[in-house]
N, C-alpha and C. Protein backbone atom coordinates (compact mmCIF):
# COMPACT_ATOMS: atom_id res chain seq x y z
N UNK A 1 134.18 99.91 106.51
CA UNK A 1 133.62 98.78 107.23
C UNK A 1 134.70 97.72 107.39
N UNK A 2 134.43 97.05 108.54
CA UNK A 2 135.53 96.38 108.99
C UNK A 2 135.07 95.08 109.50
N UNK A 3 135.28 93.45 109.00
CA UNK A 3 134.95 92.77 110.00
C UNK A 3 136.08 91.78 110.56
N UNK A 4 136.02 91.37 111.67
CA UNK A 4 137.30 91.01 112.52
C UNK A 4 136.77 89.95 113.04
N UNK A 5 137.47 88.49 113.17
CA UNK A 5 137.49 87.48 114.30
C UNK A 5 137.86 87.53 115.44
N UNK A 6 136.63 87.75 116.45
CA UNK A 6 137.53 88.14 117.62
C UNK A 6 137.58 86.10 118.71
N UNK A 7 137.18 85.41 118.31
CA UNK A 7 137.40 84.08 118.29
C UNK A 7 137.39 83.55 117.62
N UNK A 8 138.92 82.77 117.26
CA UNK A 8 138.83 82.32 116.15
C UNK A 8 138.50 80.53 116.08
N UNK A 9 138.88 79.97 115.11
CA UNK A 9 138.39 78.73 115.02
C UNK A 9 139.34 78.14 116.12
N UNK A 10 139.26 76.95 117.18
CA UNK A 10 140.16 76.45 117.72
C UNK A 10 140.74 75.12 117.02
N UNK A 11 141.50 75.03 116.99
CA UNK A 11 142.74 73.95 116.79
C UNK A 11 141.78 72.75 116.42
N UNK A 12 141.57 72.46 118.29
CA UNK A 12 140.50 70.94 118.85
C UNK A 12 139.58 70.65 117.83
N UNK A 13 139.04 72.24 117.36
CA UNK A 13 137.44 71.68 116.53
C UNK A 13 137.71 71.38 115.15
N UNK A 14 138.79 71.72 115.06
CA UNK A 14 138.99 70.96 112.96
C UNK A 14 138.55 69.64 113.06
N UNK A 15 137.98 69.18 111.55
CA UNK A 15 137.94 67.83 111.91
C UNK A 15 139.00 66.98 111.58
N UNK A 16 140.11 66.99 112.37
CA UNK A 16 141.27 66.26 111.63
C UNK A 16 141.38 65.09 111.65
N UNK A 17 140.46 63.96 112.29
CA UNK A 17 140.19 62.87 112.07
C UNK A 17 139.65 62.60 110.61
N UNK A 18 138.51 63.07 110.89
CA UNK A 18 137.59 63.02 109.13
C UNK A 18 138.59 63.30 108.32
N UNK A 19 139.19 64.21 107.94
CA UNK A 19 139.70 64.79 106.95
C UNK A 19 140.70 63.46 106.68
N UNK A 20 141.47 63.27 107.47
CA UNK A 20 142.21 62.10 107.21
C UNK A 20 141.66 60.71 106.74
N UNK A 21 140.72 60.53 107.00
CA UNK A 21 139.94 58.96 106.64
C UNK A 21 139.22 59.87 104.63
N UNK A 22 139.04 61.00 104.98
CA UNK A 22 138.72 61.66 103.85
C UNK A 22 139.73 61.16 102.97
N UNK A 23 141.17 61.20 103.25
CA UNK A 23 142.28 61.74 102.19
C UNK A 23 142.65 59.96 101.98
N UNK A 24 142.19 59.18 102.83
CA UNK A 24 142.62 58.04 102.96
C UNK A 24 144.05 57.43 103.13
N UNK A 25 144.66 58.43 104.46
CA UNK A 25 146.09 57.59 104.83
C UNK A 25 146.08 57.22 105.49
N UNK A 26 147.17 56.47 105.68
CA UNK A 26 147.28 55.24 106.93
C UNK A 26 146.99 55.98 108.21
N UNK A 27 147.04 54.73 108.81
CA UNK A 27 147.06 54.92 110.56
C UNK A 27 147.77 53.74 111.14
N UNK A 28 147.68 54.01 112.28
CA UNK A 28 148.41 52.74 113.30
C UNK A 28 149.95 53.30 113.07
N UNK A 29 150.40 54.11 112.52
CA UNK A 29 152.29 54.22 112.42
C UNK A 29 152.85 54.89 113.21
N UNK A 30 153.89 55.21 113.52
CA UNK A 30 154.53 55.63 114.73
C UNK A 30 154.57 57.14 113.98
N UNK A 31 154.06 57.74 112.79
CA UNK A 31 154.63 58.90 112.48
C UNK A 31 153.62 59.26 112.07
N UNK A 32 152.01 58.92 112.63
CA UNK A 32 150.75 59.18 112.29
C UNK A 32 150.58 60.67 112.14
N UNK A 33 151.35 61.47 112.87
CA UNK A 33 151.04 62.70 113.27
C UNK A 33 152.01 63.72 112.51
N UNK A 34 152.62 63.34 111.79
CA UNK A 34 153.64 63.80 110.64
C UNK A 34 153.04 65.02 110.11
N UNK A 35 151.79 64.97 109.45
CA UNK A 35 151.69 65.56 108.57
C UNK A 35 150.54 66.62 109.20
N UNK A 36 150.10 66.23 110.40
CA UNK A 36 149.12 67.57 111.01
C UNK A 36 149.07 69.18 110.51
N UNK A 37 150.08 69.26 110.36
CA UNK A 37 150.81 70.67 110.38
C UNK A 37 149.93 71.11 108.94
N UNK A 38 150.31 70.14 107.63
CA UNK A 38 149.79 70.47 106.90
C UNK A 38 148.41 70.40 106.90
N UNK A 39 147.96 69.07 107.15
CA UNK A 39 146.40 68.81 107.41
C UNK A 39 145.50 70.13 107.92
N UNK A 40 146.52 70.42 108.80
CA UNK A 40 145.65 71.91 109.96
C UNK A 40 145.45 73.25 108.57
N UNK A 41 146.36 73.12 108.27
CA UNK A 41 146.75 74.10 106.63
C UNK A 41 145.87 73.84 106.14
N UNK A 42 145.63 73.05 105.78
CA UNK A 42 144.79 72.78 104.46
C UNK A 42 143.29 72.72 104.63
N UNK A 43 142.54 72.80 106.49
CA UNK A 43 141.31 72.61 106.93
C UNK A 43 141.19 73.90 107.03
N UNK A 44 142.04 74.80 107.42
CA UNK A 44 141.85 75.95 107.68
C UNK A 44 141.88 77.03 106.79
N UNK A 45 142.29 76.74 105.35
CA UNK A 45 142.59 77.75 104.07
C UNK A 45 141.09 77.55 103.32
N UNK A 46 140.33 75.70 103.39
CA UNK A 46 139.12 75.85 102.89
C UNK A 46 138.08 76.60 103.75
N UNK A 47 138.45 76.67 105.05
CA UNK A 47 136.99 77.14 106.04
C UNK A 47 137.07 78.82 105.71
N UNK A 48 138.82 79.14 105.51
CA UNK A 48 138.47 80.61 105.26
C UNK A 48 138.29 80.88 103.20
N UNK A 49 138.71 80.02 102.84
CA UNK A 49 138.10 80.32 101.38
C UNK A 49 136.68 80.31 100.90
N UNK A 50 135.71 79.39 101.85
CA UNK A 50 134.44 78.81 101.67
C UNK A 50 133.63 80.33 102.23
N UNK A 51 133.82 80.70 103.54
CA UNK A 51 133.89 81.75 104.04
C UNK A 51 133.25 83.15 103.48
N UNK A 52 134.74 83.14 102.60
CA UNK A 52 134.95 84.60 101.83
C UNK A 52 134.04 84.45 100.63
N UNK A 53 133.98 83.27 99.97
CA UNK A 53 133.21 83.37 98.71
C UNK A 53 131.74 83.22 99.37
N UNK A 54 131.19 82.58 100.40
CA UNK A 54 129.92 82.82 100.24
C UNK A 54 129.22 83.73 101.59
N UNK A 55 130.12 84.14 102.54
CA UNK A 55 129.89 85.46 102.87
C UNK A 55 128.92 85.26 104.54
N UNK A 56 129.65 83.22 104.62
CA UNK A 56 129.27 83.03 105.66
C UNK A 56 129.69 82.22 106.94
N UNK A 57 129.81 82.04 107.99
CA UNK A 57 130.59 81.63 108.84
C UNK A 57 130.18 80.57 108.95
N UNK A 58 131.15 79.37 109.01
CA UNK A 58 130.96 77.72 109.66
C UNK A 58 131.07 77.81 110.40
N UNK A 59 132.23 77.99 111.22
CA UNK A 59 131.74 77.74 113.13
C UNK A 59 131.23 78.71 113.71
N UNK A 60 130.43 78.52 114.55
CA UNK A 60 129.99 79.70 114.85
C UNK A 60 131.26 80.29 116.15
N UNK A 61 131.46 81.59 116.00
CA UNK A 61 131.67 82.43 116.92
C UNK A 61 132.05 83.57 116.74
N UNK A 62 132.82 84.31 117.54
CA UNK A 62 132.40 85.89 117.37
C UNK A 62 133.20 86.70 116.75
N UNK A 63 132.42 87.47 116.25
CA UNK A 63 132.87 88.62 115.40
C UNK A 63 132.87 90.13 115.84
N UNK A 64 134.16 90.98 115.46
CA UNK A 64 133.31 92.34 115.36
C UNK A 64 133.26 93.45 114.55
N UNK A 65 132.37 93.37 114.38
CA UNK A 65 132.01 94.70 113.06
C UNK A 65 132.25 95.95 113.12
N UNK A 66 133.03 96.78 112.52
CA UNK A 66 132.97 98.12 112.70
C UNK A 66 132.55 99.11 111.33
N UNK A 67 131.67 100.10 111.61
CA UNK A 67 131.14 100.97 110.57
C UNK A 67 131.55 102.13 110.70
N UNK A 68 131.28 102.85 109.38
CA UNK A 68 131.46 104.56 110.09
C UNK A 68 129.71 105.21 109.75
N UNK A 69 128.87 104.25 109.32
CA UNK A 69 127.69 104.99 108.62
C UNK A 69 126.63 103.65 108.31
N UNK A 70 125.60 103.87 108.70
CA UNK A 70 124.14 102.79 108.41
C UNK A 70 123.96 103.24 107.18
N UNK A 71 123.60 102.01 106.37
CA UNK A 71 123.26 102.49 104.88
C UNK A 71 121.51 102.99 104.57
N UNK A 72 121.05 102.47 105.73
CA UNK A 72 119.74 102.77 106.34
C UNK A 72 119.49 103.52 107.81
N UNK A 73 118.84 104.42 108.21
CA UNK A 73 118.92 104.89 109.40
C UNK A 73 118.08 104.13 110.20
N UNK A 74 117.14 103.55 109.71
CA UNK A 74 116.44 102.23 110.50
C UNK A 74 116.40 100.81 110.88
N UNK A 75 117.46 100.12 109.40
CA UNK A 75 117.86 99.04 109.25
C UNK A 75 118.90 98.80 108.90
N UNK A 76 119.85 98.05 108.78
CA UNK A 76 121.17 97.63 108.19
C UNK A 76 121.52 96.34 108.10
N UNK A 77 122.10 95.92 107.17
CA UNK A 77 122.21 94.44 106.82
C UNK A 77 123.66 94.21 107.45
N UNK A 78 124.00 93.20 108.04
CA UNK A 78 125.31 92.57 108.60
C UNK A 78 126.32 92.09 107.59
N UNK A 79 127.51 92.14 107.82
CA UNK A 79 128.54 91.37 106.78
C UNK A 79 128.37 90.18 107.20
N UNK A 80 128.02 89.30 107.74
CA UNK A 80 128.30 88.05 107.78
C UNK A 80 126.78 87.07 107.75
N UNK A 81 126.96 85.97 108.07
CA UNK A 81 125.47 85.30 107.96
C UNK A 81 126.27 83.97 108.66
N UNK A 82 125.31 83.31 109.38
CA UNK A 82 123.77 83.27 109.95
C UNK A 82 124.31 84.03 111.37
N UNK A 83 123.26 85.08 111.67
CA UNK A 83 123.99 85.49 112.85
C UNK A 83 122.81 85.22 114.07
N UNK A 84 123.49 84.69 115.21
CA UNK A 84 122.39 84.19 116.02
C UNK A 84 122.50 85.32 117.20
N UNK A 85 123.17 85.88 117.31
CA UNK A 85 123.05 86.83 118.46
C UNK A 85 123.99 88.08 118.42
N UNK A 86 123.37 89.14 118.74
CA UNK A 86 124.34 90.76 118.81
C UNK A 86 124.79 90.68 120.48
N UNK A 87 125.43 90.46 120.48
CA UNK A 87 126.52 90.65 121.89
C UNK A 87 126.32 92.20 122.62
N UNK A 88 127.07 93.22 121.74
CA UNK A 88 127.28 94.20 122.16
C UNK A 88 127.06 95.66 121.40
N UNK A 89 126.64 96.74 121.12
CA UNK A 89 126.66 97.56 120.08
C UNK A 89 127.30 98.98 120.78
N UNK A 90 128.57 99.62 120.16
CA UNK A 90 129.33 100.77 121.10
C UNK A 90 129.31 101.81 119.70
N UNK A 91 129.22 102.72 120.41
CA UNK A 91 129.62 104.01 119.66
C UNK A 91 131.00 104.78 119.82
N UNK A 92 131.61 105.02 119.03
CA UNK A 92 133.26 105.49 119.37
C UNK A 92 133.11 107.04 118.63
N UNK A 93 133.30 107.77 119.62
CA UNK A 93 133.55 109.09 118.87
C UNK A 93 134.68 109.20 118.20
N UNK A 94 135.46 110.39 117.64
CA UNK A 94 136.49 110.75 117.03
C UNK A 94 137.56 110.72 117.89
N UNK A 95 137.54 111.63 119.03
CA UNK A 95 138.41 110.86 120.10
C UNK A 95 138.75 109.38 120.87
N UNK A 96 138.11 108.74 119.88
CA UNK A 96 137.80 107.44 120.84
C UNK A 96 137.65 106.68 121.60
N UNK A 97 136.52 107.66 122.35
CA UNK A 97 135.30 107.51 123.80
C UNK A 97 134.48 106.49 123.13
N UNK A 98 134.31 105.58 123.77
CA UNK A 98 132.76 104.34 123.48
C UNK A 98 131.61 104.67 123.99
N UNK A 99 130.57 104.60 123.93
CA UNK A 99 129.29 104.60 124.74
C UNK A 99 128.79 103.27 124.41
N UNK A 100 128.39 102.26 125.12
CA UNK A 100 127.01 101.91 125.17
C UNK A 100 126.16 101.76 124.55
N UNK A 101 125.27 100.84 123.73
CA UNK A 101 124.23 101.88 123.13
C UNK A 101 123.00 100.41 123.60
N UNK A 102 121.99 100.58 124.05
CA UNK A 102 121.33 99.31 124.94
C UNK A 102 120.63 98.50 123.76
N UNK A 103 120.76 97.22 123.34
CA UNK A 103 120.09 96.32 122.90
C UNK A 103 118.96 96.14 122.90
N UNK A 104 117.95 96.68 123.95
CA UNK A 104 116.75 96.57 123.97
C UNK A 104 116.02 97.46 122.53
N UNK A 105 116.65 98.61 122.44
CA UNK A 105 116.76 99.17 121.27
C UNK A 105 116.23 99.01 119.83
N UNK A 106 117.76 97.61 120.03
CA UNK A 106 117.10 97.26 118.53
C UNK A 106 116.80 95.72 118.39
N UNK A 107 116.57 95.01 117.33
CA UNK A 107 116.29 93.84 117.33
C UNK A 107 116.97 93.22 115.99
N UNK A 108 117.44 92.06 116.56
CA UNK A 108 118.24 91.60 115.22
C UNK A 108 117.10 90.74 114.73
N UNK A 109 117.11 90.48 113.13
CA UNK A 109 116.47 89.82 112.20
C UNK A 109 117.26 89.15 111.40
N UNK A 110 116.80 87.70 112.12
CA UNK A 110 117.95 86.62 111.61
C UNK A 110 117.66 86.34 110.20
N UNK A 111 118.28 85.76 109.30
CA UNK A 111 118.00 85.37 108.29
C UNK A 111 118.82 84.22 107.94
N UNK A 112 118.98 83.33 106.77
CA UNK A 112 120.10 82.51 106.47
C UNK A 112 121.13 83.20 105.87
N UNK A 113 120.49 84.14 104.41
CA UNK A 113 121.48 84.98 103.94
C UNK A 113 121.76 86.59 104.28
N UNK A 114 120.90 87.43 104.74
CA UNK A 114 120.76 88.37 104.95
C UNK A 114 120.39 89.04 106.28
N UNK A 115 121.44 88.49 107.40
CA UNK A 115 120.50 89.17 108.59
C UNK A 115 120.94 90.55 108.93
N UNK A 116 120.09 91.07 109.74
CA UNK A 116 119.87 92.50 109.49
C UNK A 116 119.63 93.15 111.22
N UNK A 117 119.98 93.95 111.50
CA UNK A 117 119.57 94.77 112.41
C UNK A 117 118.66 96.16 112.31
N UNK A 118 117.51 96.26 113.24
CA UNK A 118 116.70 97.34 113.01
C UNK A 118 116.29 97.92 114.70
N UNK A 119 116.17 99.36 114.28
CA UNK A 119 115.90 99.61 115.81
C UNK A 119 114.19 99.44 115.75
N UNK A 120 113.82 99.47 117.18
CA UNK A 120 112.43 99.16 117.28
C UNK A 120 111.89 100.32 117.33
N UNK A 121 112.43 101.43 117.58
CA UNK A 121 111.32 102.16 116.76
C UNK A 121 112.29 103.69 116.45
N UNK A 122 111.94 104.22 115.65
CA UNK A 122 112.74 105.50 115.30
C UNK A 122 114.15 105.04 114.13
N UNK A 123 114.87 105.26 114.79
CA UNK A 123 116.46 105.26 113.31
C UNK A 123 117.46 104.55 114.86
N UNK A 124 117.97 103.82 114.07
CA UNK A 124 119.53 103.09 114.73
C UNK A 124 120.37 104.89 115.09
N UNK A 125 121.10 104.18 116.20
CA UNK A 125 121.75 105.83 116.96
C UNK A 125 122.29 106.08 115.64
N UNK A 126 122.69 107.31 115.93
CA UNK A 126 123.48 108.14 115.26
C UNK A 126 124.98 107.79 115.69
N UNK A 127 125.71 107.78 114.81
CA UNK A 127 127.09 107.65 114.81
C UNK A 127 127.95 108.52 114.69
N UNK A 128 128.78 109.31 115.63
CA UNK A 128 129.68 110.59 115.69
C UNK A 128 130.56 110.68 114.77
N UNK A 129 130.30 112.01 114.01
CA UNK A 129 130.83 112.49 113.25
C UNK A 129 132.53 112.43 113.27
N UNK A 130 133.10 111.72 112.36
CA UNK A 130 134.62 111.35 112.30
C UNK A 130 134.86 109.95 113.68
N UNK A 131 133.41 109.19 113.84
CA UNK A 131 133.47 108.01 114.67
C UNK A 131 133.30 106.89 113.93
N UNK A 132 132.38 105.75 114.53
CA UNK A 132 132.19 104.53 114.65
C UNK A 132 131.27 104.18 114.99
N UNK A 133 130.65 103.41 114.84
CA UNK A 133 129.96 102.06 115.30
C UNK A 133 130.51 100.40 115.77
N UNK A 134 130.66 99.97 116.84
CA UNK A 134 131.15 98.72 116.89
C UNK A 134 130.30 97.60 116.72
N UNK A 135 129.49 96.38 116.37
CA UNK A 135 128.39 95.67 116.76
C UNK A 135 130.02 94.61 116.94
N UNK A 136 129.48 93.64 117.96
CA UNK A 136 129.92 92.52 118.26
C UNK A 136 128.64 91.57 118.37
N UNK A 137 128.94 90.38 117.59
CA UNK A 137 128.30 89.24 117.42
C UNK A 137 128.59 88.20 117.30
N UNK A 138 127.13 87.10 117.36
CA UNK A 138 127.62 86.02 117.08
C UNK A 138 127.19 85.30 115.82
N UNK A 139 128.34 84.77 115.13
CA UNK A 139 127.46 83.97 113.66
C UNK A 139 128.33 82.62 113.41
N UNK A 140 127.71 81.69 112.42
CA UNK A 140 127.88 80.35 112.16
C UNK A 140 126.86 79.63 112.53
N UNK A 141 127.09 78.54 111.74
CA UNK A 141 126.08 77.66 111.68
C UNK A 141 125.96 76.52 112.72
N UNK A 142 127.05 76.35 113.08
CA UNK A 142 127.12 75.36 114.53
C UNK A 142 128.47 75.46 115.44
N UNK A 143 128.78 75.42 116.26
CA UNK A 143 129.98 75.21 117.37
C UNK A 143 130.62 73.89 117.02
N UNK A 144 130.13 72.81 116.83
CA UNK A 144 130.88 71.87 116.43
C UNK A 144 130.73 70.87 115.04
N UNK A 145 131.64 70.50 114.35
CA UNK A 145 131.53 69.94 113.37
C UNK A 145 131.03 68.55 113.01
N UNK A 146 130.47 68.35 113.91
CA UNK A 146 129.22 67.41 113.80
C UNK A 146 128.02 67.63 113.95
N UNK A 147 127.87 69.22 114.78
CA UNK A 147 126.56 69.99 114.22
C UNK A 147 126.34 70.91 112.66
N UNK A 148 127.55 70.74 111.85
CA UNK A 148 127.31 71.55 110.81
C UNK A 148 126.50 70.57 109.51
N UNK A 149 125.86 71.53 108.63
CA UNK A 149 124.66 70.55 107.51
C UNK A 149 125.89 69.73 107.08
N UNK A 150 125.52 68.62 106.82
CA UNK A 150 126.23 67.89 105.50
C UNK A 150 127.17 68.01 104.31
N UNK A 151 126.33 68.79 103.70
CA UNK A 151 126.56 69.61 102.27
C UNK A 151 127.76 70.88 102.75
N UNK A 152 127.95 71.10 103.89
CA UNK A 152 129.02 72.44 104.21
C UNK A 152 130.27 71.67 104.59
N UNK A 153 129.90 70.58 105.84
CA UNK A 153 130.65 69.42 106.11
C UNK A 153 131.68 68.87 104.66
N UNK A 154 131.19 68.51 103.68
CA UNK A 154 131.40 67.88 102.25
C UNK A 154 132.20 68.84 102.16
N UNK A 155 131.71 70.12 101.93
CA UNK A 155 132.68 71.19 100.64
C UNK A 155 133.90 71.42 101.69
N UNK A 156 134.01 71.53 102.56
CA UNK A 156 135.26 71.96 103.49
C UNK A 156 136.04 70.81 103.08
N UNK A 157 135.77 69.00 103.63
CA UNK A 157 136.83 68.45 103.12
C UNK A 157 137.14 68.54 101.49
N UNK A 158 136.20 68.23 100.87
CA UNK A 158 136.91 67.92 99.61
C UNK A 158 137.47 69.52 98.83
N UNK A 159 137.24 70.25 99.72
CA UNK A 159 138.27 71.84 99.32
C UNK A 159 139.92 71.86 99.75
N UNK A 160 139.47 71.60 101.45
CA UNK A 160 140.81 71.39 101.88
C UNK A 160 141.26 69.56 101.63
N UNK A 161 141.32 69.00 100.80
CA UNK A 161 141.20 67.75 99.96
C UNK A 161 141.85 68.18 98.79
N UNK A 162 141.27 69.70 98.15
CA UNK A 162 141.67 69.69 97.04
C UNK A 162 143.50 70.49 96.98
N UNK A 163 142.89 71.55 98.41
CA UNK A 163 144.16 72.10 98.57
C UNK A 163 145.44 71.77 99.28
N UNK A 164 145.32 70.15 100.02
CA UNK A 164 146.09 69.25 100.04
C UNK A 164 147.18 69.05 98.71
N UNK A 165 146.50 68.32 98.13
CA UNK A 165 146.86 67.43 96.99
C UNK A 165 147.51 68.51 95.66
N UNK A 166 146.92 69.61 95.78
CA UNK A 166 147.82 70.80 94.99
C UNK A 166 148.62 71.94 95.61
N UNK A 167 148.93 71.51 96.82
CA UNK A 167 150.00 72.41 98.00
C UNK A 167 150.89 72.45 97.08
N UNK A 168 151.59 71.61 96.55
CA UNK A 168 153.08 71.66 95.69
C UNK A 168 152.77 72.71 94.17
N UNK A 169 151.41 72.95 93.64
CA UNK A 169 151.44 73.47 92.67
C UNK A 169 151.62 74.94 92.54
N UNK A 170 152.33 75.28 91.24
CA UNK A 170 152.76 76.47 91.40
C UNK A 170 151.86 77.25 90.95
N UNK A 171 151.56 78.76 91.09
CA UNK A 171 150.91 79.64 90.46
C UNK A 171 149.64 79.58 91.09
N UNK A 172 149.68 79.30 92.61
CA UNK A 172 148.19 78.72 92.86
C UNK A 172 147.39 77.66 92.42
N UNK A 173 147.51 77.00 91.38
CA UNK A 173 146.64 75.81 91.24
C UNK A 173 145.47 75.71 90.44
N UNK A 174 145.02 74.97 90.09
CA UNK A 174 144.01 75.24 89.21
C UNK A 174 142.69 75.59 89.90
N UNK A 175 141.72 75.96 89.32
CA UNK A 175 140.16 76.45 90.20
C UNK A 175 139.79 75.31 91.19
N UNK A 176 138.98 76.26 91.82
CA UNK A 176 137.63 75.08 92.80
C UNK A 176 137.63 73.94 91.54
N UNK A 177 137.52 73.42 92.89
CA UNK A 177 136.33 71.76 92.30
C UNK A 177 135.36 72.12 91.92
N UNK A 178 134.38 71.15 90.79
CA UNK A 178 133.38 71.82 90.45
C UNK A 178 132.44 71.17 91.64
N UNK A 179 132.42 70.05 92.13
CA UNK A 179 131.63 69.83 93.22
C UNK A 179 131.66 70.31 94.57
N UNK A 180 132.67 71.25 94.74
CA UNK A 180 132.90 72.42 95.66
C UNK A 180 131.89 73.48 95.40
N UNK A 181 131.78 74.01 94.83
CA UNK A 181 130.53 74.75 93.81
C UNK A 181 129.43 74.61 94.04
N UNK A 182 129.01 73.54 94.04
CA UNK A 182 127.84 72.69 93.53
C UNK A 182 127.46 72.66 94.71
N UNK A 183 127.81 72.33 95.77
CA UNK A 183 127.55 72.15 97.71
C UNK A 183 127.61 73.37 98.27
N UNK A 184 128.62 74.31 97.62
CA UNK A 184 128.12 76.11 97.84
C UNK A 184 127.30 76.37 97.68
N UNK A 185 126.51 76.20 96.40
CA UNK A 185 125.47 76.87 95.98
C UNK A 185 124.11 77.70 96.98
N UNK A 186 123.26 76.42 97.34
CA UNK A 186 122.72 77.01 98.20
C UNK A 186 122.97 77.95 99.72
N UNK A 187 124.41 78.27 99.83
CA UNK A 187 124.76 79.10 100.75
C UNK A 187 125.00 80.61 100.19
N UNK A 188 125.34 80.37 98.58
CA UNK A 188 125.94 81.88 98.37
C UNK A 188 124.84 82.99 98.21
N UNK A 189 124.76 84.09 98.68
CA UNK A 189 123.94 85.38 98.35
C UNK A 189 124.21 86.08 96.91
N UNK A 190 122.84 86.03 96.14
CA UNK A 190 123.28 87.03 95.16
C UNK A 190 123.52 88.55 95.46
N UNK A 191 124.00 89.12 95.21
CA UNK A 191 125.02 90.98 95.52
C UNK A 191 123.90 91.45 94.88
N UNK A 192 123.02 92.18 94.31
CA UNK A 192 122.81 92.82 93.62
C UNK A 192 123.21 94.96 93.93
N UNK A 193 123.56 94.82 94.97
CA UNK A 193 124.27 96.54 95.44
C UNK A 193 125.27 96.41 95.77
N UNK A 194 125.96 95.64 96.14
CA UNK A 194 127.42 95.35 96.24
C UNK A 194 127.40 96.07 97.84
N UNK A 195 128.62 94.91 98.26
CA UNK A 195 129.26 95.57 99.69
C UNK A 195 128.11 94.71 100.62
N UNK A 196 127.90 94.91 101.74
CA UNK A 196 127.10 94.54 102.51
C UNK A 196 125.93 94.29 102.41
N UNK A 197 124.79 93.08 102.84
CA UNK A 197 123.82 92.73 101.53
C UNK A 197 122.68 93.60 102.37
N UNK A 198 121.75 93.95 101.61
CA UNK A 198 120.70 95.09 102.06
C UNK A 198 119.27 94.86 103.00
């Protein structure tokens, strides 16, 4: 299983204003823009660290998934969360011919932590032997960062806040914040089967 950004975050949408009134440095100087480079670093290492540990996308946009096998022949749970829309679903044989496979099909079942795809009636296609499955979708919680909750808003700066201020440290640095944690919480999924949640 494979999942891929096929849009990734743009530049424009960091909040690099906030983050800066976050970190509290100046403004008005002729060399305001000095330190972007890192700023962009440091917005972009928490959105993909926040991400990976809780198994869900902040901005929303698109992804694509590739399988070789449904862990269910009727249902299957998605790697990512909140997913608001399936774009596209292809089948790749071994030679790697695509087909098609029509949406009407199946129906996605959104969830916060666990969304899931199921066909509407019978088993999700079959997937060719020494093939694939592609789903392309869409997930995150908002397009722009003044539509995202609060509490997600918070942990991104004071992550990339934290990974500012310990860029120079060696060995990686010491752990999360504990109030990084604490504003995760209600996003992370407990695993109990490991791999893709069920």
């Amino acid at each position: 299983m494979k999942l891929s950004e096929i849009t990734p975050v743009a530049e424009a949408a960091l909040p690099l204003a906030d983050f800066r009134a976050f970190l509290r440095l100046g403004t008005g100087f002729t060399d305001d823009g000095l330190q972007d480079g890192i700023l962009v670093a440091a917005l972009r290492a928490a959105l993909a660290s926040i991400e990976a540990r809780a198994g869900k996308a902040v901005y929303r946009r698109d992804f694509l998934w590739i399988t070789d096998g449904w862990r269910d022949p009727a249902e299957q749970g998605l790697p990512v969360a909140p997913v608001s829309a399936v774009q596209d679903l292809s089948l790749r044989d071994a030679g790697g011919q695509a087909e098609a496979y029509p949406l009407s099909a199946i129906a996605l079942l959104e969830d916060a932590h666990r969304p899931r795809i199921r066909a509407h009636s019978g088993c999700l296609p079959a997937i060719p032997t020494g093939g694939q499955a592609e789903l392309r979708l869409t997930a995150g919680y908002a397009a722009d960062w003044a539509d995202l909750p609060p509490d997600l808003r918070q942990a991104v700066l004071t992550l990339a806040g934290f990974f500012y201020e310990n860029r120079l440290a060696e060995g990686g640095g010491a752990a999360w914040p504990a109030a990084v944690n604490g504003l995760l919480a209600p996003y992370l999924t407990v695993r109990l089967f490991g791999g893709v949640s069920q």
